[in-house]
Each structure stands twice: as structure tokens, then as C-alpha cells.
C-alpha atoms as a PDB file:
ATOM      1  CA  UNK A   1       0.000   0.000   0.000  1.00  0.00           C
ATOM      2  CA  UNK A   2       1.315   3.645  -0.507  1.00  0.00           C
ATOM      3  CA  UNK A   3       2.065   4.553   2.776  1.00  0.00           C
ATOM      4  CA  UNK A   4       2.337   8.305   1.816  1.00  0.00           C
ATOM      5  CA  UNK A   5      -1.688   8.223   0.922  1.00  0.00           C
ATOM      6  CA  UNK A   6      -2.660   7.944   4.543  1.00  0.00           C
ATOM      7  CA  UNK A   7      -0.893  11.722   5.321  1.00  0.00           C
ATOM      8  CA  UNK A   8       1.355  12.722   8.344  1.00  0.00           C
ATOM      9  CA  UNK A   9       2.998  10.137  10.515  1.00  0.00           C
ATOM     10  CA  UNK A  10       1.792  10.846  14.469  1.00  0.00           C
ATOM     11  CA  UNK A  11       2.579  14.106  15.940  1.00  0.00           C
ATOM     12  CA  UNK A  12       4.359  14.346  18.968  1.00  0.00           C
ATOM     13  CA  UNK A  13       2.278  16.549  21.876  1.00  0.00           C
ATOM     14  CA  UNK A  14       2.488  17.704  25.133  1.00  0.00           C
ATOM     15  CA  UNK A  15       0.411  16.229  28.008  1.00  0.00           C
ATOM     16  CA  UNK A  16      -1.998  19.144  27.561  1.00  0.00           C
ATOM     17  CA  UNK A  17      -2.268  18.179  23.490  1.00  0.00           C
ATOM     18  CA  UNK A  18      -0.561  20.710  22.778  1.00  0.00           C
ATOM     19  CA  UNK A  19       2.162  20.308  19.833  1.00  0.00           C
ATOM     20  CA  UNK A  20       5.640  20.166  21.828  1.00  0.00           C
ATOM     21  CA  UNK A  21       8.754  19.528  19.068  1.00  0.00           C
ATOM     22  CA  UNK A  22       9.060  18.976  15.634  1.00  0.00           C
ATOM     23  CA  UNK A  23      11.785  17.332  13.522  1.00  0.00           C
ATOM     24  CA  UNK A  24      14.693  19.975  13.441  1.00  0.00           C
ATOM     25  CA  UNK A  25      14.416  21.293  16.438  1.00  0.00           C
ATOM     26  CA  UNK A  26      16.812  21.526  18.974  1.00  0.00           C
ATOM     27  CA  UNK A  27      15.966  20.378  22.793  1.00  0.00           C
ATOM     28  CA  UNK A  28      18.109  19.434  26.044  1.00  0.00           C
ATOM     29  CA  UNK A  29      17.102  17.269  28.730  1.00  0.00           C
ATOM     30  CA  UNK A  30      17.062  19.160  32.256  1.00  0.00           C
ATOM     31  CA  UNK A  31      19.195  17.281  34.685  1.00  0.00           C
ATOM     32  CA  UNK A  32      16.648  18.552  37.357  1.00  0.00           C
ATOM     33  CA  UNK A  33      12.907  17.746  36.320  1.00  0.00           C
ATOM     34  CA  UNK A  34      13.298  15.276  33.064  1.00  0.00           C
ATOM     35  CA  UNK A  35      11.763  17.806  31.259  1.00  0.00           C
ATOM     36  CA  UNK A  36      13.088  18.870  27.391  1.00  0.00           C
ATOM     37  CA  UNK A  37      13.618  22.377  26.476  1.00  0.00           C
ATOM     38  CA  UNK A  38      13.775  23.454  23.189  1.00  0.00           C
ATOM     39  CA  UNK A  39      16.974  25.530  21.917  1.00  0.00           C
ATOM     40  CA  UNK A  40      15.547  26.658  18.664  1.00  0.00           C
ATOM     41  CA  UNK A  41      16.345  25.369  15.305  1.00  0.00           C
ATOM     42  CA  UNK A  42      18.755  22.875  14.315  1.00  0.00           C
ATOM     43  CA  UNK A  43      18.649  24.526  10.536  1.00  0.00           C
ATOM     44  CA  UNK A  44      16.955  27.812   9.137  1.00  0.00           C
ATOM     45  CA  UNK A  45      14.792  26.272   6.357  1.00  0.00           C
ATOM     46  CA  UNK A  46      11.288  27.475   7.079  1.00  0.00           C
ATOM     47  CA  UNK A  47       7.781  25.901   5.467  1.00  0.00           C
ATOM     48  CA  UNK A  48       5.645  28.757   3.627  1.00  0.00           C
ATOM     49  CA  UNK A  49       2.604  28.151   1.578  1.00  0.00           C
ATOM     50  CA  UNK A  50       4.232  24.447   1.014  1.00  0.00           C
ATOM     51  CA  UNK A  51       7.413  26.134  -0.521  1.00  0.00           C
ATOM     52  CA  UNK A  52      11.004  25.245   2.096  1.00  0.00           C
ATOM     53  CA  UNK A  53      12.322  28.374   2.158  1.00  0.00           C
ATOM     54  CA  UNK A  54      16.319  29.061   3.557  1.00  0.00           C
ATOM     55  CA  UNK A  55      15.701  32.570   5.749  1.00  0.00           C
ATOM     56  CA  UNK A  56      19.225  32.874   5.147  1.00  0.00           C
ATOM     57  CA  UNK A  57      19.296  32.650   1.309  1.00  0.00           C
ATOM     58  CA  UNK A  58      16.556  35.447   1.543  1.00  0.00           C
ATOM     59  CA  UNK A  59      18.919  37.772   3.591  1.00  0.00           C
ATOM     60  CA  UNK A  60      21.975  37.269   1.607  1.00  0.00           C
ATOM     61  CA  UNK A  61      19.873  38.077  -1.720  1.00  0.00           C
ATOM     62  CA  UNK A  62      18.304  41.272   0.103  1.00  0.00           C
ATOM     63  CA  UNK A  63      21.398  42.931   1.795  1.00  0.00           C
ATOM     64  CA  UNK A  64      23.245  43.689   4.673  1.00  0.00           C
ATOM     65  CA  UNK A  65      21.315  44.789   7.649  1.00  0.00           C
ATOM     66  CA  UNK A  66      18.162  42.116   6.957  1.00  0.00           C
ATOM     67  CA  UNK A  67      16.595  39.431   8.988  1.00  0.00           C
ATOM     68  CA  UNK A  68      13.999  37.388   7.625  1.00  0.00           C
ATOM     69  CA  UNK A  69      11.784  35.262  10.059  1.00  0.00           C
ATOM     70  CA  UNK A  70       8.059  33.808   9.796  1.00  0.00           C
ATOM     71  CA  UNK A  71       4.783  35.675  11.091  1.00  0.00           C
ATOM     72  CA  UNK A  72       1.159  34.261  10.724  1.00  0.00           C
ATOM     73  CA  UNK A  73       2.488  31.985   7.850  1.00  0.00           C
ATOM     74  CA  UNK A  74       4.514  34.634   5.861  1.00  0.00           C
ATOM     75  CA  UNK A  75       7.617  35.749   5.133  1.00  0.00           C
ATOM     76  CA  UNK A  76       9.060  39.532   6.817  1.00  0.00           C
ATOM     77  CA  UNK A  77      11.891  40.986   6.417  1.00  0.00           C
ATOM     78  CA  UNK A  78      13.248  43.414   9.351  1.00  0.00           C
ATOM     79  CA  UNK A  79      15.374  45.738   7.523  1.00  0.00           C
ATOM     80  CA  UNK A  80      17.848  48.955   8.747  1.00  0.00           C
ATOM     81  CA  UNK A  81      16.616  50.182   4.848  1.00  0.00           C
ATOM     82  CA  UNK A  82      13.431  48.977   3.558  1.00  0.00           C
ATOM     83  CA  UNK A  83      13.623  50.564   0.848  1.00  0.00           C
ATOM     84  CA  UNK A  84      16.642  48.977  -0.632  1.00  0.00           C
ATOM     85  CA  UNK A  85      15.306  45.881   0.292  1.00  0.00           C
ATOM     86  CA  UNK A  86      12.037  46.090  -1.675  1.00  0.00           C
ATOM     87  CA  UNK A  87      14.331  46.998  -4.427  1.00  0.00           C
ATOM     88  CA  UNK A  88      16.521  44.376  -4.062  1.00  0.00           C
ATOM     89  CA  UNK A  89      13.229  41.730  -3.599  1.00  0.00           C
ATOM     90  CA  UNK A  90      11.956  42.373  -6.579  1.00  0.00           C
ATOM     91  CA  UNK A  91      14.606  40.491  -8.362  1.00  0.00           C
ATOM     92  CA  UNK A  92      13.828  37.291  -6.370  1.00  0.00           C
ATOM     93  CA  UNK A  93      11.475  34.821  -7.063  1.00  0.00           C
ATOM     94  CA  UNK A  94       7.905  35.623  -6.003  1.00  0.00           C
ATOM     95  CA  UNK A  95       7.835  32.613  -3.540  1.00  0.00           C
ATOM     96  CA  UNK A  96      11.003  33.505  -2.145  1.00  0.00           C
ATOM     97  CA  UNK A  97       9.745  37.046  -1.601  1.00  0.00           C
ATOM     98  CA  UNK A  98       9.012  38.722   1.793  1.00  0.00           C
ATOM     99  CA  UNK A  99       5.515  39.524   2.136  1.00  0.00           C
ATOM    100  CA  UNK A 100       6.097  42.695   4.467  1.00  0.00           C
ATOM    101  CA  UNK A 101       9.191  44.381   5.375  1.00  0.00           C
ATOM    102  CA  UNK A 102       9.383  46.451   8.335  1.00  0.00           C
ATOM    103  CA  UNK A 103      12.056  49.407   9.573  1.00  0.00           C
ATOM    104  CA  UNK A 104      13.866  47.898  12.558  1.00  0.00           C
ATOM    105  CA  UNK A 105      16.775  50.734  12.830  1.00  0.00           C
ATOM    106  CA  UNK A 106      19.519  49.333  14.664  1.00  0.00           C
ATOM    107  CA  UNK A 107      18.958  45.553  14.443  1.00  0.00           C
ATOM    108  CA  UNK A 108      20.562  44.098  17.101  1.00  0.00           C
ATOM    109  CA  UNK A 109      24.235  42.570  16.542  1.00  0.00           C
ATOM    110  CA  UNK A 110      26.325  40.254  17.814  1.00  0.00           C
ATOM    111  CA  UNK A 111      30.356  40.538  18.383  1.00  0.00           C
ATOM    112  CA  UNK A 112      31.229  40.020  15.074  1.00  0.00           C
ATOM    113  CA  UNK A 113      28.324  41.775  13.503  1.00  0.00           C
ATOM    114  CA  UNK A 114      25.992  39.765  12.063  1.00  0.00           C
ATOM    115  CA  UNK A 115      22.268  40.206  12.584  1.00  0.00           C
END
């Protein structure tokens, strides 16, 4: 039988049913209570609309001074200068494209600079 036909394998949830990890992220036991917390993401390919987009490859293509994350299913880009970001996002593919871009003027940095 095609296994794919009958959808998703099981989720795995929370006590409360809530969803609690997905493949790719990134969790440590605590020593303490048994309990895993989750560290993030193990990689920075997102899901939108179907389409696995790299948030990275989406900041290198629109500039210095952008991060790209996910918000009610869509793609924004925080940018120090939206404008040159729309400008440079218009030479992207359309799926690849942020749906929003908002002005966050300084984005914060780490020690050697990057976003």
C-alpha cells in the first residue's frame, strides 16, 4: 500500500495536546525535572505556503542589515533600509519574496556583527 496516501505520521504533543517539538528542532534534557527544552532550530529552512524556504538565502539576496523570520504563515523581512530591500526583492522569485518588510533601525548585533 502507498504509505504516503494515509498523510502525516503521528505528531508528537504535550500532556496538555498541545504540539511540543518537531523534527529539526533543537531540545536538552534538564538534569533537574526530566523535562526537554527546546533551543531553537537545528537549521533555518522554514515551510511557507508548502514552498522550504532558507531565511538565510533570503537575507543574503536582500542585503546587509536584513533578517527574515516567519509571522502568521509569511515571510518579513526586518530591515535597517526597507527601501533597498524592496528593491533588491523584486529580483527574487515571487515565492522567495518577503511579504512585508518592516524598519527595525539598529537591528541588534552580535560581536562580530551579524544580525
Amino acid at each position: 500500500p502507498d504509505l504516503g496516501a494515509a498523510g502525516p505520521g503521528p505528531r508528537f504533543e504535550a500532556a496538555s495536546g498541545a504540539l511540543a517539538f518537531r523534527t529539526g528542532d533543537a531540545g536538552t534534557a534538564c538534569a533537574a525535572c526530566g523535562a526537554v527544552i527546546c533551543g531553537g532550530r537545528l537549521d533555518d529552512v522554514v515551510n511557507v505556503h508548502g514552498v522550504r524556504v532558507s531565511c538565510n538565502d533570503v537575507e543574503e539576496r536582500l542585503g546587509a542589515g536584513v533578517a527574515v523570520v516567519v509571522r502568521d504563515g509569511h515571510l518579513v523581512a526586518c530591515c535597517e533600509d526597507v527601501e533597498d530591500a524592496r528593491r533588491r526583492a523584486a529580483t527574487i522569485p515571487a515565492r522567495y519574496r518577503p511579504a512585508a518588510f518592516c524598519e527595525a533601525s539598529p537591528l541588534p548585533r552580535g560581536p562580530t556583527g551579524k544580525v
